[in-house]
Protein backbone atom coordinates (compact mmCIF):
# COMPACT_ATOMS: atom_id res chain seq x y z
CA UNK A 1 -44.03 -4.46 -59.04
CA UNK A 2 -44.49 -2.42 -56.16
CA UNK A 3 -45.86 -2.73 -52.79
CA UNK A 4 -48.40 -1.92 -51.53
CA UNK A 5 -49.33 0.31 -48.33
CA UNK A 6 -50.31 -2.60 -46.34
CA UNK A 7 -46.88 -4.38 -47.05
CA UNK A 8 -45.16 -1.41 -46.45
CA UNK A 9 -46.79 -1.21 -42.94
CA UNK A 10 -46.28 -4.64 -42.56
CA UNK A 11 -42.52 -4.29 -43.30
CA UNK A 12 -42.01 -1.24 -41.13
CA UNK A 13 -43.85 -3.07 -38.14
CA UNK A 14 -41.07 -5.97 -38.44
CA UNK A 15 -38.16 -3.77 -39.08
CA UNK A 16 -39.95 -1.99 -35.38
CA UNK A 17 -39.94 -5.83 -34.11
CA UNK A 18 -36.47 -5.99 -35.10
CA UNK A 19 -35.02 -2.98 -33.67
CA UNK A 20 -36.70 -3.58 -30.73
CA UNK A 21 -35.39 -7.01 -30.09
CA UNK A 22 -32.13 -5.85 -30.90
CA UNK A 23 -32.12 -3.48 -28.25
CA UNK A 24 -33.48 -5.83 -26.05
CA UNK A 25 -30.92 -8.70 -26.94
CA UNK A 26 -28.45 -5.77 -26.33
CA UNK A 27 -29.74 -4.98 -22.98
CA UNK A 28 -30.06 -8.55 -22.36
CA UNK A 29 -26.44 -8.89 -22.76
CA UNK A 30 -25.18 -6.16 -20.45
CA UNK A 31 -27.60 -7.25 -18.04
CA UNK A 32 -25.74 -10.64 -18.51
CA UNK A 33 -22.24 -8.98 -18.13
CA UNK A 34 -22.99 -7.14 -15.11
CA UNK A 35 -24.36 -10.16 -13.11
CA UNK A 36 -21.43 -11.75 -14.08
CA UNK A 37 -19.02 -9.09 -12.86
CA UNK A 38 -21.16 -8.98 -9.52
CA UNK A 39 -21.43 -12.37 -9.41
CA UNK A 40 -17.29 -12.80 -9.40
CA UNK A 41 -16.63 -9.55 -7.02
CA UNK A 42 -19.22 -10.89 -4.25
CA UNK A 43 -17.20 -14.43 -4.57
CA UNK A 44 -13.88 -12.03 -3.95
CA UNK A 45 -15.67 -10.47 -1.46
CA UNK A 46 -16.90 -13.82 0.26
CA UNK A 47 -13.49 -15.28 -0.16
CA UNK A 48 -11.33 -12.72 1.42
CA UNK A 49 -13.62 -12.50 4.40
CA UNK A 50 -13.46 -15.99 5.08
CA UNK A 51 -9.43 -15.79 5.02
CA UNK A 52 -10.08 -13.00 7.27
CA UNK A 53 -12.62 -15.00 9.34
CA UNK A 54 -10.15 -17.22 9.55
CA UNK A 55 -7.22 -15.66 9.97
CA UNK A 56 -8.33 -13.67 13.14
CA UNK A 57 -9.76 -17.30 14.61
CA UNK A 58 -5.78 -18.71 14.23
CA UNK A 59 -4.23 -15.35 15.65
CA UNK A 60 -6.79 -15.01 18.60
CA UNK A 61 -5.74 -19.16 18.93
CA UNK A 62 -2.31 -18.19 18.77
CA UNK A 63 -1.99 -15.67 21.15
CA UNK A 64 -4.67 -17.42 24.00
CA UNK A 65 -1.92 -20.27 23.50
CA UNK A 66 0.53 -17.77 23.99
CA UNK A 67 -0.82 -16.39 27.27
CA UNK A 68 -1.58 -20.16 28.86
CA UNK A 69 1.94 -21.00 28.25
CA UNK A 70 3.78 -17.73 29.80
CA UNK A 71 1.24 -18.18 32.82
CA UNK A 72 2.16 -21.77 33.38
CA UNK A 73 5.48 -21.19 33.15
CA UNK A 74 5.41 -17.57 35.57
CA UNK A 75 3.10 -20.27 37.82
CA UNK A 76 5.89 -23.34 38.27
CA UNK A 77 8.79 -20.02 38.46
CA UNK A 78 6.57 -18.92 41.60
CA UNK A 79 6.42 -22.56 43.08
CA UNK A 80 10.05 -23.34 42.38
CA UNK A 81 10.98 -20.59 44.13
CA UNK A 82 8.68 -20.83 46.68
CA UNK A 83 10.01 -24.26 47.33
CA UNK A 84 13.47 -22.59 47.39
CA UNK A 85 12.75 -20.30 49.48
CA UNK A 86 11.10 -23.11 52.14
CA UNK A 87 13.64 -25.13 51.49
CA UNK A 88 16.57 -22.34 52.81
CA UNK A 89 14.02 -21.38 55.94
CA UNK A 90 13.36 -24.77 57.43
CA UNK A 91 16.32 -26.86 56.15
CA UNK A 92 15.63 -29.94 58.82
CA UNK A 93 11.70 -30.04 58.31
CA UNK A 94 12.89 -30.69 54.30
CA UNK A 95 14.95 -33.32 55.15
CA UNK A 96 12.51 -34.77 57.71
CA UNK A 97 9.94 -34.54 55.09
CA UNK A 98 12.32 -36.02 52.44
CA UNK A 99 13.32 -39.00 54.67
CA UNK A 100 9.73 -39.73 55.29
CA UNK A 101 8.62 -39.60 51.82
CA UNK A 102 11.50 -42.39 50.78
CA UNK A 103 10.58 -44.79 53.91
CA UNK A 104 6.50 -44.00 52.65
CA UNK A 105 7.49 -45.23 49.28
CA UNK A 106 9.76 -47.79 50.28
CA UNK A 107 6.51 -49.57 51.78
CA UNK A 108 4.12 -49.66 49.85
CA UNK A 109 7.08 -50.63 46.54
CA UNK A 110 8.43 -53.30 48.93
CA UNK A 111 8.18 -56.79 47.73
CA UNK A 112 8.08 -59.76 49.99
């Protein structure tokens, strides 16, 4: 038995089909694979700048904290030794102001 011309196109038309789809399907599939890979390197990518994001917001934190504790503490050295230094300079007026300040609070703490 053999075929005729018209099966012979025929066959040759879906063996076409069929190379065709392969290709396609192969294509497909790279297509696939490549997504994939971008897909996981831009979550990488997101991921590490958020860490980075982040870390930067808890190191600028960390050193504002840093700076508003050293000036509070340069502020009360300053007053203390302001204080100090009023203290040595009028050495009466601090005890005047001393002995007023207990009799003040002795007042208005005073119980009948």
């Amino acid at each position: 038995m053999s075929t005729t011309k018209k099966e012979r196109e025929v066959d040759n038309e879906v063996a076409s089909v069929l190379r065709e789809l392969r290709q396609d399907l192969a294509t497909l599939k790279s297509d696939v694979m490549t997504l994939k890979s971008d897909g996981v390197s831009l979550g990488r990518s997101s991921l590490r700048t958020a860490q980075e994001t982040a870390q930067g917001a808890a190191d600028t934190a960390r050193d504002s904290f840093s700076r508003t504790v050293q000036t509070v503490e340069d502020d009360v050295a300053a007053i203390a030794a302001d204080l100090q230094a009023q203290v040595q300079r009028n050495p009466y007026t601090t005890i005047g102001i001393a002995v007023l300040g207990g009799m003040l609070l002795g007042h208005l703490f005073r119980r009948d």
